[in-house]
PDB file of N, CA and C in Angstrom:
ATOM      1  N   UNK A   1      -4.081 -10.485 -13.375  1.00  0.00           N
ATOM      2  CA  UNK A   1      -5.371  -9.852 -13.391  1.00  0.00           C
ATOM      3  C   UNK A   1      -5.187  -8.390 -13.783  1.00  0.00           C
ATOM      4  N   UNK A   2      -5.927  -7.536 -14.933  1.00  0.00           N
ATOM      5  CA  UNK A   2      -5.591  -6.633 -15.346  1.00  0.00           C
ATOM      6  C   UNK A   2      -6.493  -5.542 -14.760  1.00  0.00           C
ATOM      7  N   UNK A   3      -5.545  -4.376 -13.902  1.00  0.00           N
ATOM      8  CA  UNK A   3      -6.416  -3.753 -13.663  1.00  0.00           C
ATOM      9  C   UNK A   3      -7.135  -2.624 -13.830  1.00  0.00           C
ATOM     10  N   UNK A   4      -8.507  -2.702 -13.479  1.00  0.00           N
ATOM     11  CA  UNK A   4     -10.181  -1.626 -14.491  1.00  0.00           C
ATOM     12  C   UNK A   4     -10.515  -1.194 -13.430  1.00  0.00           C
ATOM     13  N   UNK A   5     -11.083  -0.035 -14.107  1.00  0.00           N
ATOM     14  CA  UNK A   5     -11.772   0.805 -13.006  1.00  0.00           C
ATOM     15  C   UNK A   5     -13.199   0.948 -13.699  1.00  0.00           C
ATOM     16  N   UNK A   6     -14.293   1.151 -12.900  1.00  0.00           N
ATOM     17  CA  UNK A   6     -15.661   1.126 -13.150  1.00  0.00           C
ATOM     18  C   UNK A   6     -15.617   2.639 -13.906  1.00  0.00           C
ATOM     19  N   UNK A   7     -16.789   2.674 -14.931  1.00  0.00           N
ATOM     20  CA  UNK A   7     -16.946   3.944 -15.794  1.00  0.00           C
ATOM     21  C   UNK A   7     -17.002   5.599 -14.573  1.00  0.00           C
ATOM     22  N   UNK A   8     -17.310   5.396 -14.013  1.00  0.00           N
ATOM     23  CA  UNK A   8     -17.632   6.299 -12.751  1.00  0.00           C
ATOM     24  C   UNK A   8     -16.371   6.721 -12.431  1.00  0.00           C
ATOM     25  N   UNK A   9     -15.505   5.378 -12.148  1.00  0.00           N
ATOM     26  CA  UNK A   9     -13.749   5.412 -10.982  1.00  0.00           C
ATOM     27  C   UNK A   9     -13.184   6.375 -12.398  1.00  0.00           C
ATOM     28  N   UNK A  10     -13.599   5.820 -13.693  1.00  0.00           N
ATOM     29  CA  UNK A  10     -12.729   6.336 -14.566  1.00  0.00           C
ATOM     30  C   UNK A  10     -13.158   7.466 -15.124  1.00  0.00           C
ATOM     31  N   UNK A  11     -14.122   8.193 -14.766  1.00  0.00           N
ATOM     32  CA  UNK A  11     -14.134   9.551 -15.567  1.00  0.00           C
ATOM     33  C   UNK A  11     -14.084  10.646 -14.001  1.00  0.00           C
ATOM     34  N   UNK A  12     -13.860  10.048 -13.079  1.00  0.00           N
ATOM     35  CA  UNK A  12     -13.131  10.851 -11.935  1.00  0.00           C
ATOM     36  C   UNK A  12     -11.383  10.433 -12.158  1.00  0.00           C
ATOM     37  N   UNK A  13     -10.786   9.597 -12.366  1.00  0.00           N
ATOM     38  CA  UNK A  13      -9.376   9.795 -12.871  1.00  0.00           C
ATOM     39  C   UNK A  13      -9.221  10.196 -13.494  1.00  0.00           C
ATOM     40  N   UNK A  14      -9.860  10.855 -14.721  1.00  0.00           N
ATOM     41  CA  UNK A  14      -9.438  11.009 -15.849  1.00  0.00           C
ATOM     42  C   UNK A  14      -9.779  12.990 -15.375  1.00  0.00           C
ATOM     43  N   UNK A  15     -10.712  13.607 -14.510  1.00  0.00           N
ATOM     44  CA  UNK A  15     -10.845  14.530 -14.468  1.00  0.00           C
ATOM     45  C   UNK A  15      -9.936  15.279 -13.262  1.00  0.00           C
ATOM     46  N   UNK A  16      -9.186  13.504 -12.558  1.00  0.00           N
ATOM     47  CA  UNK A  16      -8.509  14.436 -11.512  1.00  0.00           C
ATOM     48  C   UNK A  16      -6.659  14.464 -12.768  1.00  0.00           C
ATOM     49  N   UNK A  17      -6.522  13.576 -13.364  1.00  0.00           N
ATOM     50  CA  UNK A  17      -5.128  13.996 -14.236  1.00  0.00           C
ATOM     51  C   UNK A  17      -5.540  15.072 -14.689  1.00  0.00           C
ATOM     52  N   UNK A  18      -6.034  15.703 -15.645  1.00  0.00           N
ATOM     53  CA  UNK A  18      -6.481  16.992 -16.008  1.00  0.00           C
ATOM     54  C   UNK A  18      -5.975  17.891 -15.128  1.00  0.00           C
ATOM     55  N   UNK A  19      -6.633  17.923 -13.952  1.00  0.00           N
ATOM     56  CA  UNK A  19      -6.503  18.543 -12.797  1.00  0.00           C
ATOM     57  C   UNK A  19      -5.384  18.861 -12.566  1.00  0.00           C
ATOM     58  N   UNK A  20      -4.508  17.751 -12.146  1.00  0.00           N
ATOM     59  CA  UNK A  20      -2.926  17.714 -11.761  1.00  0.00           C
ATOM     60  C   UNK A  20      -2.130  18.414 -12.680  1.00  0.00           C
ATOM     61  N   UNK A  21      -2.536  17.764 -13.900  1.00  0.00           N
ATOM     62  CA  UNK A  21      -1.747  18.635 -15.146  1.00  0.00           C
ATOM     63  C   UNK A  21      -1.500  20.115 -14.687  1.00  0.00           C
ATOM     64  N   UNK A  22      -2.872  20.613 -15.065  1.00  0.00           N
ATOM     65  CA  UNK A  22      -3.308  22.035 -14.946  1.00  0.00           C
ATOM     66  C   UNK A  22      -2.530  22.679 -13.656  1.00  0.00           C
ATOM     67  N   UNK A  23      -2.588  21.988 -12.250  1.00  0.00           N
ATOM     68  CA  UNK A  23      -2.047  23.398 -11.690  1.00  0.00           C
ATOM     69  C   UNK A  23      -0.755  22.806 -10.927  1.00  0.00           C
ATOM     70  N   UNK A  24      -0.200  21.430 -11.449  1.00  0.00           N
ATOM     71  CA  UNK A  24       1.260  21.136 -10.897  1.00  0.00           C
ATOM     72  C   UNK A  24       2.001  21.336 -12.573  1.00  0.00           C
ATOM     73  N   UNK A  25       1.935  20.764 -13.173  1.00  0.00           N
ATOM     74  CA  UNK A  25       2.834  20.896 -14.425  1.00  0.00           C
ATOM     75  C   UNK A  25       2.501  22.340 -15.012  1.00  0.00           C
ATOM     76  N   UNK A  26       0.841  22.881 -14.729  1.00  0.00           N
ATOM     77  CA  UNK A  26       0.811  24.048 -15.660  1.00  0.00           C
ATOM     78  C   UNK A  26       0.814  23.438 -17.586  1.00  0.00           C
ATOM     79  N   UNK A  27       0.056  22.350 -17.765  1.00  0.00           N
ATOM     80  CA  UNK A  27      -0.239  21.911 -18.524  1.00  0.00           C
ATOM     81  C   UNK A  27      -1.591  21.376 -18.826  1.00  0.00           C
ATOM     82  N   UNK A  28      -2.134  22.065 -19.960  1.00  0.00           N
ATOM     83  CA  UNK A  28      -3.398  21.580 -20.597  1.00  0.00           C
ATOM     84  C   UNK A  28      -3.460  20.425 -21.142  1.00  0.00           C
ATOM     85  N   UNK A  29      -4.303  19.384 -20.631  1.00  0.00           N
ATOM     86  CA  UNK A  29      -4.492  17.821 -21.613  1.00  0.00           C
ATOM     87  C   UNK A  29      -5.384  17.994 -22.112  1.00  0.00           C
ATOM     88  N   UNK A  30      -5.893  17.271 -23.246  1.00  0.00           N
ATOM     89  CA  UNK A  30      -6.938  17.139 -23.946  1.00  0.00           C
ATOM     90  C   UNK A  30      -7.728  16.156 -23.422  1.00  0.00           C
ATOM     91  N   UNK A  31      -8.831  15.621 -23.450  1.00  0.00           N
ATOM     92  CA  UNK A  31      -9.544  14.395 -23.366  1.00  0.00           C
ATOM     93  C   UNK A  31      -8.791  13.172 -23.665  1.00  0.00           C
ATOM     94  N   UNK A  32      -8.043  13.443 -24.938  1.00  0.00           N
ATOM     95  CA  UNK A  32      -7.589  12.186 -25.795  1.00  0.00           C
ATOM     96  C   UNK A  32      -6.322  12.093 -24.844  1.00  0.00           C
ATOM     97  N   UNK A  33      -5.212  13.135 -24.643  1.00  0.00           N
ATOM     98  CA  UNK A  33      -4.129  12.396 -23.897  1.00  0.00           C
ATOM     99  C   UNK A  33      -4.537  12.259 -22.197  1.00  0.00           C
ATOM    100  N   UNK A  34      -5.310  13.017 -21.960  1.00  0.00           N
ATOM    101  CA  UNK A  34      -5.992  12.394 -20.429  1.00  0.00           C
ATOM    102  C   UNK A  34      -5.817  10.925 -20.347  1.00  0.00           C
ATOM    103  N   UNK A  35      -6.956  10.527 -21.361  1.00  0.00           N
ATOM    104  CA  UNK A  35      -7.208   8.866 -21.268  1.00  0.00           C
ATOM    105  C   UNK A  35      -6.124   8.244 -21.883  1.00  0.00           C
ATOM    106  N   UNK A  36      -5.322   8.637 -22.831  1.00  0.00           N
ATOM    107  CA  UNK A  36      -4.522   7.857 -23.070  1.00  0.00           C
ATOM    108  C   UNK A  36      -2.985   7.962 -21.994  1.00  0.00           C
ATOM    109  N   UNK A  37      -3.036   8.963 -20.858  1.00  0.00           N
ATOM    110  CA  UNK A  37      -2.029   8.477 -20.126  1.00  0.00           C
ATOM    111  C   UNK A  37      -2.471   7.945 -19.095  1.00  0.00           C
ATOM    112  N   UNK A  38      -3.836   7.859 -18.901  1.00  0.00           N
ATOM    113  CA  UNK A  38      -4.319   7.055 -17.633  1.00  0.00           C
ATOM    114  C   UNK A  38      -4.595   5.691 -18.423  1.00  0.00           C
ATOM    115  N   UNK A  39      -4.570   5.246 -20.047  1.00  0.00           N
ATOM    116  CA  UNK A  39      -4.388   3.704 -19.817  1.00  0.00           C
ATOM    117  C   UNK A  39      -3.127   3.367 -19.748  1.00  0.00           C
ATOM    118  N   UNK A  40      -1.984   4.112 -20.129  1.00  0.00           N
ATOM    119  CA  UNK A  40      -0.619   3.830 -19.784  1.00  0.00           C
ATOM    120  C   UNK A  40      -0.535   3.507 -18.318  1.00  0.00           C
ATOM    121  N   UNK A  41      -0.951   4.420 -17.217  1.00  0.00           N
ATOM    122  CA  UNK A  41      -1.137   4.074 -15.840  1.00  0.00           C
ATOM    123  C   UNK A  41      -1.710   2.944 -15.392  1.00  0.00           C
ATOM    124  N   UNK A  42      -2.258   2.513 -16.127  1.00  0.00           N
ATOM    125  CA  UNK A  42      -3.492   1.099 -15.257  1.00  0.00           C
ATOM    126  C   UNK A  42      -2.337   0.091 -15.897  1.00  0.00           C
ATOM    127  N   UNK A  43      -1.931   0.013 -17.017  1.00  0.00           N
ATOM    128  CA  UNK A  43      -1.171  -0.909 -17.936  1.00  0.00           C
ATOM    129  C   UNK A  43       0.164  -1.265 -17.167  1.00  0.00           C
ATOM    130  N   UNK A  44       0.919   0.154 -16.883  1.00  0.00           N
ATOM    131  CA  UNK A  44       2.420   0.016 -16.426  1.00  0.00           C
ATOM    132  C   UNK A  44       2.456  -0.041 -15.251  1.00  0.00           C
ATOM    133  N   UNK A  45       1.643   1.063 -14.008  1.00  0.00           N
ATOM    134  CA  UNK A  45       2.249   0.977 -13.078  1.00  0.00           C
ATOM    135  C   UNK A  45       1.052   0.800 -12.482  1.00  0.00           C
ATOM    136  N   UNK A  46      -0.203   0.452 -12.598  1.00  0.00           N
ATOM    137  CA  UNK A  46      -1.362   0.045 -11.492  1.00  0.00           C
ATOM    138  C   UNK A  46      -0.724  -1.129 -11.218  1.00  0.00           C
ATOM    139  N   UNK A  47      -0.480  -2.293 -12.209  1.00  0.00           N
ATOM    140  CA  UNK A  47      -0.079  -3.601 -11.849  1.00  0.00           C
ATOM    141  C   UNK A  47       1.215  -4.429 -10.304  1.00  0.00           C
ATOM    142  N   UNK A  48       1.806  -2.875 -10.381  1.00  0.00           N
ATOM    143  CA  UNK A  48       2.766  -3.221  -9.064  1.00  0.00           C
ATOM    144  C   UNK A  48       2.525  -2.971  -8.026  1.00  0.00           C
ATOM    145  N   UNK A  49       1.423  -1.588  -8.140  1.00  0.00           N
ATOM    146  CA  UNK A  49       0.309  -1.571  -6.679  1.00  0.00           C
ATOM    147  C   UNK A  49      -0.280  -2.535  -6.578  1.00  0.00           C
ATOM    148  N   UNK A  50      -1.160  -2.801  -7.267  1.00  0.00           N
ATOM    149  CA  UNK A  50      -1.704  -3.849  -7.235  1.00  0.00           C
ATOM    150  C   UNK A  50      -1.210  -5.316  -6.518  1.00  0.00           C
ATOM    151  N   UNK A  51      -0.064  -5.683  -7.089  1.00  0.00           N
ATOM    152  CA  UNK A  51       0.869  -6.722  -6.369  1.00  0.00           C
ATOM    153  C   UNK A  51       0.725  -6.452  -5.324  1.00  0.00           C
ATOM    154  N   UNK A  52       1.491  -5.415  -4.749  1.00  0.00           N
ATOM    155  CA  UNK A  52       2.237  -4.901  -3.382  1.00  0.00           C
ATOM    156  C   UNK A  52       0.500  -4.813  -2.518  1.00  0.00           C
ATOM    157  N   UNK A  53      -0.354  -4.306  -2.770  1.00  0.00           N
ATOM    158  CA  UNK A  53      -1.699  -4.808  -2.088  1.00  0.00           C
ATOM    159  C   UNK A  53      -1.641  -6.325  -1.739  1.00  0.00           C
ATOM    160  N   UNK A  54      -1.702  -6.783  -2.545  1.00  0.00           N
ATOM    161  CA  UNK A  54      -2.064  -8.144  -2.507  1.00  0.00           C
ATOM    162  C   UNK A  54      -1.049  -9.060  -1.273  1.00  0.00           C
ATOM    163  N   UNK A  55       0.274  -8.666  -1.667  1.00  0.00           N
ATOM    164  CA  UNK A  55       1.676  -8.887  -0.380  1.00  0.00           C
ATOM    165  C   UNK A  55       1.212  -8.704   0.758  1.00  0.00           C
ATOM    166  N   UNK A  56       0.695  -7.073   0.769  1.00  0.00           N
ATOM    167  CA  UNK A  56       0.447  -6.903   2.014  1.00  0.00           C
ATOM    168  C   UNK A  56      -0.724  -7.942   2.770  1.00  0.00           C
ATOM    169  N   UNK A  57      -1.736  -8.219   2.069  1.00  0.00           N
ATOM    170  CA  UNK A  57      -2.776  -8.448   2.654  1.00  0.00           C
ATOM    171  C   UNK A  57      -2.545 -10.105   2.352  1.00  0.00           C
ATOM    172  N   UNK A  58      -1.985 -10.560   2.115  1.00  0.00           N
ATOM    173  CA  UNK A  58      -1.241 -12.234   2.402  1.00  0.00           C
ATOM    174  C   UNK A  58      -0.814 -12.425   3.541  1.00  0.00           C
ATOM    175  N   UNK A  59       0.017 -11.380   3.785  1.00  0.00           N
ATOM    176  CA  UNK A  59       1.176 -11.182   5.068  1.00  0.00           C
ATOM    177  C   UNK A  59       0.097 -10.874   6.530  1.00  0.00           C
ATOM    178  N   UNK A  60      -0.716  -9.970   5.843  1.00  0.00           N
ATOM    179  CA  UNK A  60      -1.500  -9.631   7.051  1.00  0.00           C
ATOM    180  C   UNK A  60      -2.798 -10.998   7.351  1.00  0.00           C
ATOM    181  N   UNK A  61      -2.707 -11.960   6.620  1.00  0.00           N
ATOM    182  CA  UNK A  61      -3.545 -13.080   6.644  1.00  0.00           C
ATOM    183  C   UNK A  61      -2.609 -13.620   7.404  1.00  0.00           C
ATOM    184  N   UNK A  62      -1.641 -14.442   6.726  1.00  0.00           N
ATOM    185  CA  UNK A  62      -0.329 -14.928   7.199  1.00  0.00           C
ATOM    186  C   UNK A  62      -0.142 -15.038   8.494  1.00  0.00           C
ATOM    187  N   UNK A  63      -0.116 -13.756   8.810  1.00  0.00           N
ATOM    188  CA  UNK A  63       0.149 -13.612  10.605  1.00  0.00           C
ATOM    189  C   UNK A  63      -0.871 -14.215  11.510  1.00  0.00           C
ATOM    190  N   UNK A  64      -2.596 -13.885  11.192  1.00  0.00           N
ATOM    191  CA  UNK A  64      -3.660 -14.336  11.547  1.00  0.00           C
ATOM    192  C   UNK A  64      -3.462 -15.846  11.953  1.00  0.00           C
ATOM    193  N   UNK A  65      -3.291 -15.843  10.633  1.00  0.00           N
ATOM    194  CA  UNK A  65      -3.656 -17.924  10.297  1.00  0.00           C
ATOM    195  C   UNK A  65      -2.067 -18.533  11.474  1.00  0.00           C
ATOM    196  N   UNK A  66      -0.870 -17.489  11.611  1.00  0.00           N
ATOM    197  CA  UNK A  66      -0.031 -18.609  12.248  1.00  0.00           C
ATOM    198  C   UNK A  66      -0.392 -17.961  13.693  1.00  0.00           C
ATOM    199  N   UNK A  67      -1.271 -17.498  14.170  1.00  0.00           N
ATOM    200  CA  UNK A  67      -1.836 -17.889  15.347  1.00  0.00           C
ATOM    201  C   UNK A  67      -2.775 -18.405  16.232  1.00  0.00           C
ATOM    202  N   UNK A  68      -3.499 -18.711  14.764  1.00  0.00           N
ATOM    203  CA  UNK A  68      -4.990 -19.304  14.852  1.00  0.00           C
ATOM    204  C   UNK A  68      -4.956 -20.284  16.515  1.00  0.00           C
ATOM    205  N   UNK A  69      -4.193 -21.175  16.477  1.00  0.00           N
ATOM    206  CA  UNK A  69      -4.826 -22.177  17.308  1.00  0.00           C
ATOM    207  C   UNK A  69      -4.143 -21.421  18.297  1.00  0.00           C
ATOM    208  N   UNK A  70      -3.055 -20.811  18.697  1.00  0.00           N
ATOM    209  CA  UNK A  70      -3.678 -19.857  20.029  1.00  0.00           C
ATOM    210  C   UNK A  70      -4.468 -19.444  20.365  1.00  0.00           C
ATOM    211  N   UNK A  71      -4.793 -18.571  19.506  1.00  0.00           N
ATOM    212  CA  UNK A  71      -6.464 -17.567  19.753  1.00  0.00           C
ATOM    213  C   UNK A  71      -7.659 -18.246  19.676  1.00  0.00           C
ATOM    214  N   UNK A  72      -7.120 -19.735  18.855  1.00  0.00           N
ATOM    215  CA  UNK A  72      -8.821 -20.289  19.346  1.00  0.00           C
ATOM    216  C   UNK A  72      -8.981 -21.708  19.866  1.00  0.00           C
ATOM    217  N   UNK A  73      -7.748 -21.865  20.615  1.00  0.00           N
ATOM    218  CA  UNK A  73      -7.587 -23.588  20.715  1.00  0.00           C
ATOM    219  C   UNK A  73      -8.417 -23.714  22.201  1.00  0.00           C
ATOM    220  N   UNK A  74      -9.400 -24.620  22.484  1.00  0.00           N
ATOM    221  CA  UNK A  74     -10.064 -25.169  23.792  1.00  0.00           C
ATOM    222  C   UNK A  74      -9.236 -26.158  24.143  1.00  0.00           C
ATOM    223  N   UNK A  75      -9.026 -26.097  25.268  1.00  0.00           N
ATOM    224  CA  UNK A  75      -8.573 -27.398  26.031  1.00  0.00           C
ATOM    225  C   UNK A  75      -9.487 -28.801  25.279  1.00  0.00           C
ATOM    226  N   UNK A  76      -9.265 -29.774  25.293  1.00  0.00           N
ATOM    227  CA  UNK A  76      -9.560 -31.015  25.132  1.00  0.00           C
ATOM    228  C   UNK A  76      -9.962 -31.731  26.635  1.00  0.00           C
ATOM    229  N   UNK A  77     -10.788 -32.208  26.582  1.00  0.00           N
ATOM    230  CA  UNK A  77     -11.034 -33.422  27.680  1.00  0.00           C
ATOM    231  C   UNK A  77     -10.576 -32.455  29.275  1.00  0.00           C
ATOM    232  N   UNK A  78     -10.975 -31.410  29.483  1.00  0.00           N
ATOM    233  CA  UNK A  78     -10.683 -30.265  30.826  1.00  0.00           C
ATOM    234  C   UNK A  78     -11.257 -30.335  31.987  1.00  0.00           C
ATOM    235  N   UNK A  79     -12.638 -31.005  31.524  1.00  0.00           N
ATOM    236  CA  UNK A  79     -13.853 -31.230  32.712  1.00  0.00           C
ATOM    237  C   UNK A  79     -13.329 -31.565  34.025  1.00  0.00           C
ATOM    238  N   UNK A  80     -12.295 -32.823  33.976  1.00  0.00           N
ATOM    239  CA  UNK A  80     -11.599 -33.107  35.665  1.00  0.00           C
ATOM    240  C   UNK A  80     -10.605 -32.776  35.384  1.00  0.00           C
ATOM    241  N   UNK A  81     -10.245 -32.133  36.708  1.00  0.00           N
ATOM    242  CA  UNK A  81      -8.798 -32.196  37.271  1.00  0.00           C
ATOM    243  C   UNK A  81      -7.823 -32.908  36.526  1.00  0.00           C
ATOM    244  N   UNK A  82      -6.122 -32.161  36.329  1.00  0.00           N
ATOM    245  CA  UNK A  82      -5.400 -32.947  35.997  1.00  0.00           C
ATOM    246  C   UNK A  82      -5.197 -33.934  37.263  1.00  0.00           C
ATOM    247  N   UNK A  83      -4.738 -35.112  36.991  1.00  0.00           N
ATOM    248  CA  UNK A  83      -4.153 -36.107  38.456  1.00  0.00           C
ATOM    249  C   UNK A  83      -5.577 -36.634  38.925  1.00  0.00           C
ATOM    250  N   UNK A  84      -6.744 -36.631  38.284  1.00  0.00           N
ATOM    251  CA  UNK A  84      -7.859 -36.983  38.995  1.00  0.00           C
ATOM    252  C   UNK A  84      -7.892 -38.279  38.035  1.00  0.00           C
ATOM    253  N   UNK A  85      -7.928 -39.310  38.690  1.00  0.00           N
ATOM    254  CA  UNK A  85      -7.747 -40.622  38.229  1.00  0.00           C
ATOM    255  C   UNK A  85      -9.926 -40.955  38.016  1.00  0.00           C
ATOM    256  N   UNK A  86     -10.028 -42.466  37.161  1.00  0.00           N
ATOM    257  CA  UNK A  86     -11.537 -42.281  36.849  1.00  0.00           C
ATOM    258  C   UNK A  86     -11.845 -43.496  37.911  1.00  0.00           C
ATOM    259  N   UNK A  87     -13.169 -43.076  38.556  1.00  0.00           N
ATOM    260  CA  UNK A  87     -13.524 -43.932  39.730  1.00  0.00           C
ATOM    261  C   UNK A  87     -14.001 -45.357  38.725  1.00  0.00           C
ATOM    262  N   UNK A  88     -13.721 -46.260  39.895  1.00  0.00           N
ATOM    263  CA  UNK A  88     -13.706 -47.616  39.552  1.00  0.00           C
ATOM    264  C   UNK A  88     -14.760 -48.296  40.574  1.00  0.00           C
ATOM    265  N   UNK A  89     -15.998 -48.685  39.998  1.00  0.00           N
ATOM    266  CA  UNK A  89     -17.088 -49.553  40.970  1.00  0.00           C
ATOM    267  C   UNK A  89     -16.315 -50.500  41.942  1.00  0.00           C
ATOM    268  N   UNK A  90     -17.003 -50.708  42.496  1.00  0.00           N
ATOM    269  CA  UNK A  90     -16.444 -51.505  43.872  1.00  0.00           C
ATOM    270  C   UNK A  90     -17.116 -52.587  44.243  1.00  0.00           C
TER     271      UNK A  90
END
């Protein structure tokens, strides 16, 4: 699944690289290499966040689901007593 960001997500990434440029590198981008290193970013390395999200939140299912019937198992048939045998007419 390739991943996009909505026109909105992407002209706030594209104004926060600018940003970064400007006062960590001390480098001016243009518009054109803005966007063209933020599609290098979505292309090369969004895809392994992306994964590693997805791991996590398997794992964090994972755990859920292997305790399910602890957390939600009812007794069966509980109403009497164990050892309470069923009365028999007479």
């Amino acid at each position: 699944m390739a991943v996009t960001l909505s026109d909105g997500e992407k002209k706030q990434a594209l104004a926060s690289l600018s940003r970064f440029c400007e006062d960590e590198l001390e480098f001016e981008m243009s518009g054109v290499q803005s966007a063209l290193l933020l599609k290098f970013i979505l292309a090369e390395i969004a895809p392994s966040v992306y994964n590693s999200g997805v791991r996590d939140a398997q794992a964090f299912l994972q755990d859920r689901l292997a305790d399910l019937e602890a957390t939600c198992y009812e007794a069966e048939f509980a109403y009497w007593p164990k050892g309470a045998s069923v009365r028999r007419k007479r």
